[in-house]
Protein backbone atom coordinates (compact mmCIF):
# COMPACT_ATOMS: atom_id res chain seq x y z
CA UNK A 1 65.47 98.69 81.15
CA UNK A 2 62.55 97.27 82.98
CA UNK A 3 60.80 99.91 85.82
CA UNK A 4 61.59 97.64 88.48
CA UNK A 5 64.78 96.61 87.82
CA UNK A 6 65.73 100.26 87.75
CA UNK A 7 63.74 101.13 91.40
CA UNK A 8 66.36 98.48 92.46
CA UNK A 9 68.76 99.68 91.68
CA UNK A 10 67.63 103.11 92.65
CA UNK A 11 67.44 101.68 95.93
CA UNK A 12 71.24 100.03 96.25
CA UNK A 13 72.57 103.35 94.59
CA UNK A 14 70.38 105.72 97.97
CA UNK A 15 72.45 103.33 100.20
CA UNK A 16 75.86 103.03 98.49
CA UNK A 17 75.44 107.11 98.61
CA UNK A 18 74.43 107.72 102.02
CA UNK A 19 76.92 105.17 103.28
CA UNK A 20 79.48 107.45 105.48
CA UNK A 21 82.69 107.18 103.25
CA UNK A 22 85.29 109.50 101.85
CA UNK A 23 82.98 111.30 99.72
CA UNK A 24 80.98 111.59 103.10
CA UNK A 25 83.19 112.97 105.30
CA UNK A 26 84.23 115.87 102.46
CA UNK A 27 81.18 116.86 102.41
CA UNK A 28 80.06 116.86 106.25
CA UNK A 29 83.22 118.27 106.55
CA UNK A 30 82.66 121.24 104.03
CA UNK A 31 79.31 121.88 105.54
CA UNK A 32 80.94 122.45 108.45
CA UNK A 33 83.82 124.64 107.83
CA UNK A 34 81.55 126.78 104.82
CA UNK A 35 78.14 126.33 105.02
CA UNK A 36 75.80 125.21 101.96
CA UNK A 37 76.47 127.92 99.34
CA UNK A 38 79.95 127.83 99.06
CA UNK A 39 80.32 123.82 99.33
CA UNK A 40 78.19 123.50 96.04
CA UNK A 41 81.52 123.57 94.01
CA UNK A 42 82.84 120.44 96.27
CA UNK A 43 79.58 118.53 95.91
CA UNK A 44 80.20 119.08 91.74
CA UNK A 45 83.30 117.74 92.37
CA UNK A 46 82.62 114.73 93.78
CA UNK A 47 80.43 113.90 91.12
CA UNK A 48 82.90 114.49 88.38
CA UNK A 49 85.19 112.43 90.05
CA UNK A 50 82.31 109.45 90.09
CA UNK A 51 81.54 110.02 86.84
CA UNK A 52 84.64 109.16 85.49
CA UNK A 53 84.40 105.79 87.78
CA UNK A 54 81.89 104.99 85.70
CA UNK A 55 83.13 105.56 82.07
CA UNK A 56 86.02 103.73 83.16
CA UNK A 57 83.82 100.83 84.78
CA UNK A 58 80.99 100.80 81.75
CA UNK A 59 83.90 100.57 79.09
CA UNK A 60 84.81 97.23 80.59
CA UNK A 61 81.28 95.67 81.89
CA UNK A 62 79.47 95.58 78.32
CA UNK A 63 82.24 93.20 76.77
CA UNK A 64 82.65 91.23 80.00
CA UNK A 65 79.10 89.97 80.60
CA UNK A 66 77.86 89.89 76.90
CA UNK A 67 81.17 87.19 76.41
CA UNK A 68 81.04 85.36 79.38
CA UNK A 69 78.05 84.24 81.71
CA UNK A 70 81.14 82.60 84.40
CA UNK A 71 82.45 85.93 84.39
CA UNK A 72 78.88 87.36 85.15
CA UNK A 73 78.93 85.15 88.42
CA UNK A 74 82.38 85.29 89.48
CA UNK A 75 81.49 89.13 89.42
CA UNK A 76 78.23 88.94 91.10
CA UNK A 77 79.85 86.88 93.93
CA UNK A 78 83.21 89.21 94.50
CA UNK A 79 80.75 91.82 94.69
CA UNK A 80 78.61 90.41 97.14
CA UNK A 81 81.69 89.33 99.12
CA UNK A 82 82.88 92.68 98.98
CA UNK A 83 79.36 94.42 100.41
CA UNK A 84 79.60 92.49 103.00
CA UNK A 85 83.26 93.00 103.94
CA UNK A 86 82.14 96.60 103.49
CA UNK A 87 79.82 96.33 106.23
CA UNK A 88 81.76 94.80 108.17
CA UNK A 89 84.31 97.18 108.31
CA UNK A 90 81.64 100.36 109.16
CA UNK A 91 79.84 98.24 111.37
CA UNK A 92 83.94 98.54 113.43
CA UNK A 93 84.92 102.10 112.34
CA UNK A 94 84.95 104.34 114.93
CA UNK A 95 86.44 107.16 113.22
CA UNK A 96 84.55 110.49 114.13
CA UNK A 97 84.83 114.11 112.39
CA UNK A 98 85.80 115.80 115.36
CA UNK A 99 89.44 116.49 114.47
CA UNK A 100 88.01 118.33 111.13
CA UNK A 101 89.15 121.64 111.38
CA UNK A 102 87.00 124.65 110.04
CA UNK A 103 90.32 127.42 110.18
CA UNK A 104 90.74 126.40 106.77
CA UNK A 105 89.12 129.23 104.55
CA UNK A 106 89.67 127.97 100.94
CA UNK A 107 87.63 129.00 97.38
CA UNK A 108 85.01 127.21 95.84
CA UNK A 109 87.39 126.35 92.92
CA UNK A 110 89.78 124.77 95.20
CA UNK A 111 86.76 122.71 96.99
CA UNK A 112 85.55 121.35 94.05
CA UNK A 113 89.15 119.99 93.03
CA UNK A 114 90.11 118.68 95.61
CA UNK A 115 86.43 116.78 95.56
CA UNK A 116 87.52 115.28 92.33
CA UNK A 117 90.67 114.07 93.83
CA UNK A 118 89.05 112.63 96.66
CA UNK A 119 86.89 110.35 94.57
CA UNK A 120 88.82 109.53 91.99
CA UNK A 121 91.07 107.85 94.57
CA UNK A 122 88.30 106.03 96.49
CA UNK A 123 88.67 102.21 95.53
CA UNK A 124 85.53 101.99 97.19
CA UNK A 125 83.32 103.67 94.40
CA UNK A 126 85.06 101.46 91.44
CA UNK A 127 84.79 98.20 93.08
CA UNK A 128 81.12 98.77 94.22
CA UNK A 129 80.10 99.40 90.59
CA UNK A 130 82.00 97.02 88.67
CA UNK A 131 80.26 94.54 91.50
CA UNK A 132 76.80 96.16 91.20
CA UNK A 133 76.21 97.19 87.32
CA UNK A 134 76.38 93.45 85.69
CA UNK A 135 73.20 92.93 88.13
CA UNK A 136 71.19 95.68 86.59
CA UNK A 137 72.24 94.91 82.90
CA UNK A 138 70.30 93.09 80.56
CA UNK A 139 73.34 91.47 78.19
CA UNK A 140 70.00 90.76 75.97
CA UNK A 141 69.33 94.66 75.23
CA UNK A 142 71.26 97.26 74.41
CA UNK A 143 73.40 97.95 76.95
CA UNK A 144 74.28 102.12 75.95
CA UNK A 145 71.45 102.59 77.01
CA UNK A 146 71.05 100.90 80.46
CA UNK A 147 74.58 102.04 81.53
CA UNK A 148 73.37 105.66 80.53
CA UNK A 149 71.17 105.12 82.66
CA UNK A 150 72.33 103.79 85.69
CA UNK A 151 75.48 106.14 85.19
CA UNK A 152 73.05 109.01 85.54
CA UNK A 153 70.87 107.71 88.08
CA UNK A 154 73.76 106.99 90.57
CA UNK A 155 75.27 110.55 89.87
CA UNK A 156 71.60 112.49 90.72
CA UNK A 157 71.08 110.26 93.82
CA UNK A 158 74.48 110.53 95.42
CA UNK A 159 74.90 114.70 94.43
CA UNK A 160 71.61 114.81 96.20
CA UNK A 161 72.86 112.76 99.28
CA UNK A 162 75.72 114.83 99.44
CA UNK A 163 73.78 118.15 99.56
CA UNK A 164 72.08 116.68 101.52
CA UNK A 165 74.84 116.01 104.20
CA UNK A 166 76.20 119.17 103.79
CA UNK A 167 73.25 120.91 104.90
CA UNK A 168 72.48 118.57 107.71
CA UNK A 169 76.20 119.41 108.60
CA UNK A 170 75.95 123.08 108.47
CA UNK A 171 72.66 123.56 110.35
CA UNK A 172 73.36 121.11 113.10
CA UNK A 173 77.67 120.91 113.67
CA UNK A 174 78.23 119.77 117.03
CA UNK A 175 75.76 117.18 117.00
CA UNK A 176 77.33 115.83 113.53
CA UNK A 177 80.69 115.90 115.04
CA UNK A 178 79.67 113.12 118.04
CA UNK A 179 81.68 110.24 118.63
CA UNK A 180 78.91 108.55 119.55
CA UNK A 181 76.35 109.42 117.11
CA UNK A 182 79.04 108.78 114.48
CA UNK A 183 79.27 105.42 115.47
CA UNK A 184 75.70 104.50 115.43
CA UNK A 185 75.35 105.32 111.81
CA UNK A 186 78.16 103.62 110.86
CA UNK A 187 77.02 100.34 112.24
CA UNK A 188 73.06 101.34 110.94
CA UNK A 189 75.57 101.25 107.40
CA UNK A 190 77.06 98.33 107.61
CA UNK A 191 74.59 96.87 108.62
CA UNK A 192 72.39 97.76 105.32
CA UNK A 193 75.67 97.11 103.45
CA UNK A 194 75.58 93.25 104.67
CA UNK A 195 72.05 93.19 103.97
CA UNK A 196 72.87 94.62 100.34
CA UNK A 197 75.63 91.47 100.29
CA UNK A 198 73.46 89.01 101.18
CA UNK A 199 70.24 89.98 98.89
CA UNK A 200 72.77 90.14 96.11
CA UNK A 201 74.51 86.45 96.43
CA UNK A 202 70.63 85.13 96.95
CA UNK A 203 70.13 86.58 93.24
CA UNK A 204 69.87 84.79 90.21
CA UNK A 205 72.20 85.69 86.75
């Protein structure tokens, strides 16, 4: 895989991560309720639960764009329909984490399952990499090798995101937990999300 396709997709993966979603909201949430320390186990599970979005995902792509370049586009332009429905959609959501309660006291163990749960039933994460990973592989090289890496890649970036949210979260709470600030980066999201869209219909298969 070529350096620069892989900084691009380094840089779709930073904003599919820090995109407030599900995954998001566990872990602002956890940060919250339990500081850092013991939300590590959630953050884990998150990724375990993406991880296995993307085995299931790279089983499929390989096969799919090395027999069919129609397939390749009608992929490449459900996906970019989809980004921009995406952003859309946070650009309007004015949902908020002040209702999260931090009562709750629960173990680690118990964090990091229900973290797998949580993204293993997020549609979100599946559809945004069967729509993104045909971009970023080469049906002209071996493509083990490029899922590996883009597999890996988008599990580092979004388990640093997330730790990174959660200690945002636990250091600075109440300001998190605005309506209004909320609401800004969701539309600052959808907004990249549209952008994301739009630079990937303007590509070439």
């Amino acid at each position: 895989m070529e350096l620069h396709v892989w900084l691009a997709y380094v840089v779709t993966a930073i904003v599919f991560s820090l995109a407030p979603g599900s995954g998001t909201v566990n872990s602002i949430s956890n940060g919250l309720s339990y500081g850092t320390r013991k939300s590590l186990g959630a953050i884990v599970g998150l990724q375990v639960g993406l991880a296995c979005h993307i085995i299931l995902v790279g089983a499929g792509i390989g096969a799919l764009v090395a027999q069919s370049a129609m397939a390749f586009t009608v992929i490449k332009w459900v996906g970019a329909a989809y980004l921009v429905w995406l952003g859309i959609q946070k650009w309007r959501d004015k949902s908020s984490l002040a209702t999260l309660s931090g009562d709750d006291q629960r173990s680690s163990w118990a964090l990091l399952r229900s973290a797998i749960v949580i993204n293993l039933t997020n549609p979100k994460s599946i559809v945004f990499l069967v729509a993104l990973f045909p971009q970023f592989i080469n049906p002209s090289q071996p493509q083990l090798i490029q899922f590996v890496v883009l597999g890996v890649t988008t599990v580092v970036i979004d388990a640093i995101v997330m730790l990174g949210y959660t200690t945002l979260a636990s250091q600075m709470g109440r300001f998190i937990r605005s309506d209004k600030v909320m609401g800004k980066i969701n539309k600052v999201f959808g907004s990249m999300f549209v952008g994301c869209g739009a630079l990937l219909a303007a590509a070439k298969s």
